[in-house]
Protein backbone atom coordinates (compact mmCIF):
# COMPACT_ATOMS: atom_id res chain seq x y z
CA UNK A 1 -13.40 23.38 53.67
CA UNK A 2 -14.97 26.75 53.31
CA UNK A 3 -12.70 28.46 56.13
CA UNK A 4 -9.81 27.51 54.02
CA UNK A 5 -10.53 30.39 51.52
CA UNK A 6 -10.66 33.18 54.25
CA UNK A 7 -7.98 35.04 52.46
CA UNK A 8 -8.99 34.20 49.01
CA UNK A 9 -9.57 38.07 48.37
CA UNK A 10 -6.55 39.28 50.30
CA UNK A 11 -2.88 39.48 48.78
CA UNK A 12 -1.53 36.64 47.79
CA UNK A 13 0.94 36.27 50.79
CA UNK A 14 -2.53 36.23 53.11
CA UNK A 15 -3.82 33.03 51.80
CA UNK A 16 -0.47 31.67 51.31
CA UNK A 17 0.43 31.61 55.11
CA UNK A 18 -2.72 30.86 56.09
CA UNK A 19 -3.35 27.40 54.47
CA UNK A 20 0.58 26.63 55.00
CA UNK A 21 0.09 27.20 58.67
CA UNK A 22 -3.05 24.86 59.04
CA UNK A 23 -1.39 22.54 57.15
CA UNK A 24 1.19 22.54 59.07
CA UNK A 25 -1.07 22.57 62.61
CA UNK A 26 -2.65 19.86 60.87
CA UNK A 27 0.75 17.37 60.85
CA UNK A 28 2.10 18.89 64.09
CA UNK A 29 -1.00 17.30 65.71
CA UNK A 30 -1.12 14.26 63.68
CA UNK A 31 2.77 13.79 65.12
CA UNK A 32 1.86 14.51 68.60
CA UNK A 33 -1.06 12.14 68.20
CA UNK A 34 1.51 9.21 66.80
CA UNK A 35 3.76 9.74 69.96
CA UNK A 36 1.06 9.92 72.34
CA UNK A 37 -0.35 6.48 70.78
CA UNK A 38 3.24 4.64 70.61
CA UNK A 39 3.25 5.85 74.83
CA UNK A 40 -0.15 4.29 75.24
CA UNK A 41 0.44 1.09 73.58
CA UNK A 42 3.71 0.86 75.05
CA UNK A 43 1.65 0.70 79.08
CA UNK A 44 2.03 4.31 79.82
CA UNK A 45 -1.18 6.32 81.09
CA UNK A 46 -2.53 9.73 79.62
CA UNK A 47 -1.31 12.25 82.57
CA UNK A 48 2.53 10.41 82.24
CA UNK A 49 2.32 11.95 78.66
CA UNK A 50 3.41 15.55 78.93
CA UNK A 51 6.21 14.16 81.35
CA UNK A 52 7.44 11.68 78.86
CA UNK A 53 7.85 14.39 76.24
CA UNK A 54 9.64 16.60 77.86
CA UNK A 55 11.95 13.97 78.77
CA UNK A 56 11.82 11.36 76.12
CA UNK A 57 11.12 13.09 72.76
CA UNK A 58 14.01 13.96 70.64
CA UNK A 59 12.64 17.91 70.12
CA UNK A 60 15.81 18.78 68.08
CA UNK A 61 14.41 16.05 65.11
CA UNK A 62 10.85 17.00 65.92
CA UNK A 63 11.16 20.29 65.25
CA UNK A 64 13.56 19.84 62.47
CA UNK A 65 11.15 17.63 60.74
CA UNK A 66 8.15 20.52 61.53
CA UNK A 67 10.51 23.00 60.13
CA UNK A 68 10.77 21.14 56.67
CA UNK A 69 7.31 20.26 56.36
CA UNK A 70 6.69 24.21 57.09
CA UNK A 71 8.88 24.69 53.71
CA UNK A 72 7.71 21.95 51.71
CA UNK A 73 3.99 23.28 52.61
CA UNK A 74 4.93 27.34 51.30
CA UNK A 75 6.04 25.81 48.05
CA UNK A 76 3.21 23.79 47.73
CA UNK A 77 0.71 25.87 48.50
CA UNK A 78 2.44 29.11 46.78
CA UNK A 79 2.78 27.00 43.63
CA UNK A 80 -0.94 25.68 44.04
CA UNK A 81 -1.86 29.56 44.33
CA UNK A 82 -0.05 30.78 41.72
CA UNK A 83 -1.64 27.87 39.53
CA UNK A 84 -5.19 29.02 40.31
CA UNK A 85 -4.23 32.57 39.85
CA UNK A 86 -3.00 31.93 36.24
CA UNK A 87 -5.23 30.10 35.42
CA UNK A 88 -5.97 26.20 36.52
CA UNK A 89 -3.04 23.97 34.26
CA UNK A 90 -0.93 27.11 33.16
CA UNK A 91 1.82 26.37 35.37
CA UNK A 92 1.78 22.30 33.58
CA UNK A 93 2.03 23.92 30.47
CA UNK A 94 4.98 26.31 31.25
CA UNK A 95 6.83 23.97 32.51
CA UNK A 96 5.58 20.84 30.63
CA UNK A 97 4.70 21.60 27.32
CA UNK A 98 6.32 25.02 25.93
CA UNK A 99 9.66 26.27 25.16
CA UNK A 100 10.68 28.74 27.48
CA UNK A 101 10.22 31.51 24.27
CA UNK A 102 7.08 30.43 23.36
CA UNK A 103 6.33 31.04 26.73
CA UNK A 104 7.20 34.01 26.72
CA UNK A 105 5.95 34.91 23.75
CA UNK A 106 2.88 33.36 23.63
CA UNK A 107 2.27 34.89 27.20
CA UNK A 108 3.38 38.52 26.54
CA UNK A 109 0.76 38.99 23.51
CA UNK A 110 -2.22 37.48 25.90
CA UNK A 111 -1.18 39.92 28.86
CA UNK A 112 -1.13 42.83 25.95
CA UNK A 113 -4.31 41.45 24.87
CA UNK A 114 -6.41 41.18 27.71
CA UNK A 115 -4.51 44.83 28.67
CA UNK A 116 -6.04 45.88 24.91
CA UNK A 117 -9.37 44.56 26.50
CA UNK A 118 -9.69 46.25 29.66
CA UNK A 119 -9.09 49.53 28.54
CA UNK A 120 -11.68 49.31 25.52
CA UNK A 121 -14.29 47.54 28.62
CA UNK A 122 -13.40 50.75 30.97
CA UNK A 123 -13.72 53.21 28.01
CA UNK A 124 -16.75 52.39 26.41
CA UNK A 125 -20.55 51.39 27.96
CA UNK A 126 -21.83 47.97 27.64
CA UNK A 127 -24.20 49.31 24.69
CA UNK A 128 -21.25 50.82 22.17
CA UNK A 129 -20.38 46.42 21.72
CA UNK A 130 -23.39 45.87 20.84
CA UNK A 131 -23.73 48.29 17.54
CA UNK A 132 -21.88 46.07 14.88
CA UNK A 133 -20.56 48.84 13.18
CA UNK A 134 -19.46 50.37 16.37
CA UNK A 135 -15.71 51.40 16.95
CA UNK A 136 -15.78 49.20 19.90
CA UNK A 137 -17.71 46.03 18.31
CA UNK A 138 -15.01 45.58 15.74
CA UNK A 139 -11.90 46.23 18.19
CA UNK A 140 -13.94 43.63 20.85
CA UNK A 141 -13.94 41.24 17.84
CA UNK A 142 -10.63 41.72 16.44
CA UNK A 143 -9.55 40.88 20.59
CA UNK A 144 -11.35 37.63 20.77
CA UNK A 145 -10.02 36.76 17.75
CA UNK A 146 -6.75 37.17 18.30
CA UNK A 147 -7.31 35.40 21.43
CA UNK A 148 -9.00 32.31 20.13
CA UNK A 149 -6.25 31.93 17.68
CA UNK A 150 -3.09 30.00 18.35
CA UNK A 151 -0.31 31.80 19.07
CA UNK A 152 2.27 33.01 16.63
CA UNK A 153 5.79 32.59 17.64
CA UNK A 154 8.59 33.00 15.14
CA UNK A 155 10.35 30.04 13.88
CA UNK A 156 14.06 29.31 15.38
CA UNK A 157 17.09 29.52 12.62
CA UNK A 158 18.31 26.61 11.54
């Protein structure tokens, strides 16, 4: 849904509270919905409804309930952020598939790469890459291939 990325250029808190709150809008009137259902099938009429919930419903568990949902959806959606932000499956392969050092490793030399690379982009104009015996050219390529390569992470003593 396209308003759902209103705060996809804002701080990362923005879009964070924002989808967590319509998600959470989005079961509160699901809930409310479910009760005022049960009351119809049960013989009561529309107008008896607000009445019955302020007398009937057990608020304390309703809210309760709302209040853990409101959690579950922050991690949810903070960890689905974060994700994207990384880069889509990052967060699978931190936790999944790497050792916690190769990890860090393996990400400290691509942030130190990609650093490398945005400081030769800002420093030199589109053209100096494009001269292969350029200063630039050869530190571009010597980047990507350090990039493309796997990562080097020094074995563990036995």
């Amino acid at each position: 849904m396209p308003f759902m990325r209103r705060f996809d250029g804002a701080p990362l808190i923005q879009p964070i509270l924002f989808k967590s709150v319509v998600y959470w809008l989005c079961v509160l009137i699901v809930r409310l919905a479910e009760g005022l259902f049960d009351f119809l099938t049960a013989g009561g009429a529309i107008g008896d409804f607000p009445a019955y919930l302020v007398e009937h419903f057990t608020w304390s568990r309703f809210l309760l309930i709302q209040v853990w949902l409101m959690v579950l959806f922050l991690v949810y959606v903070t960890t689905h952020e974060l994700n994207m932000l990384i880069g889509d499956g990052e967060l699978y392969r931190l936790f999944f598939r790497w050792r916690s050092s190769e990890a860090k490793l393996t990400r400290r030399q691509r942030i130190r790469l990609l650093t490398r690379l945005n400081r030769l982009t800002e420093a030199n104009a589109i053209e100096a890459f494009s001269e292969r015996g350029s200063h630039a050219h050869s530190e571009l390529i010597d980047i990507l291939h350090q990039l493309a390569s796997p990562p080097v992470v020094p074995s563990m003593p036995a």
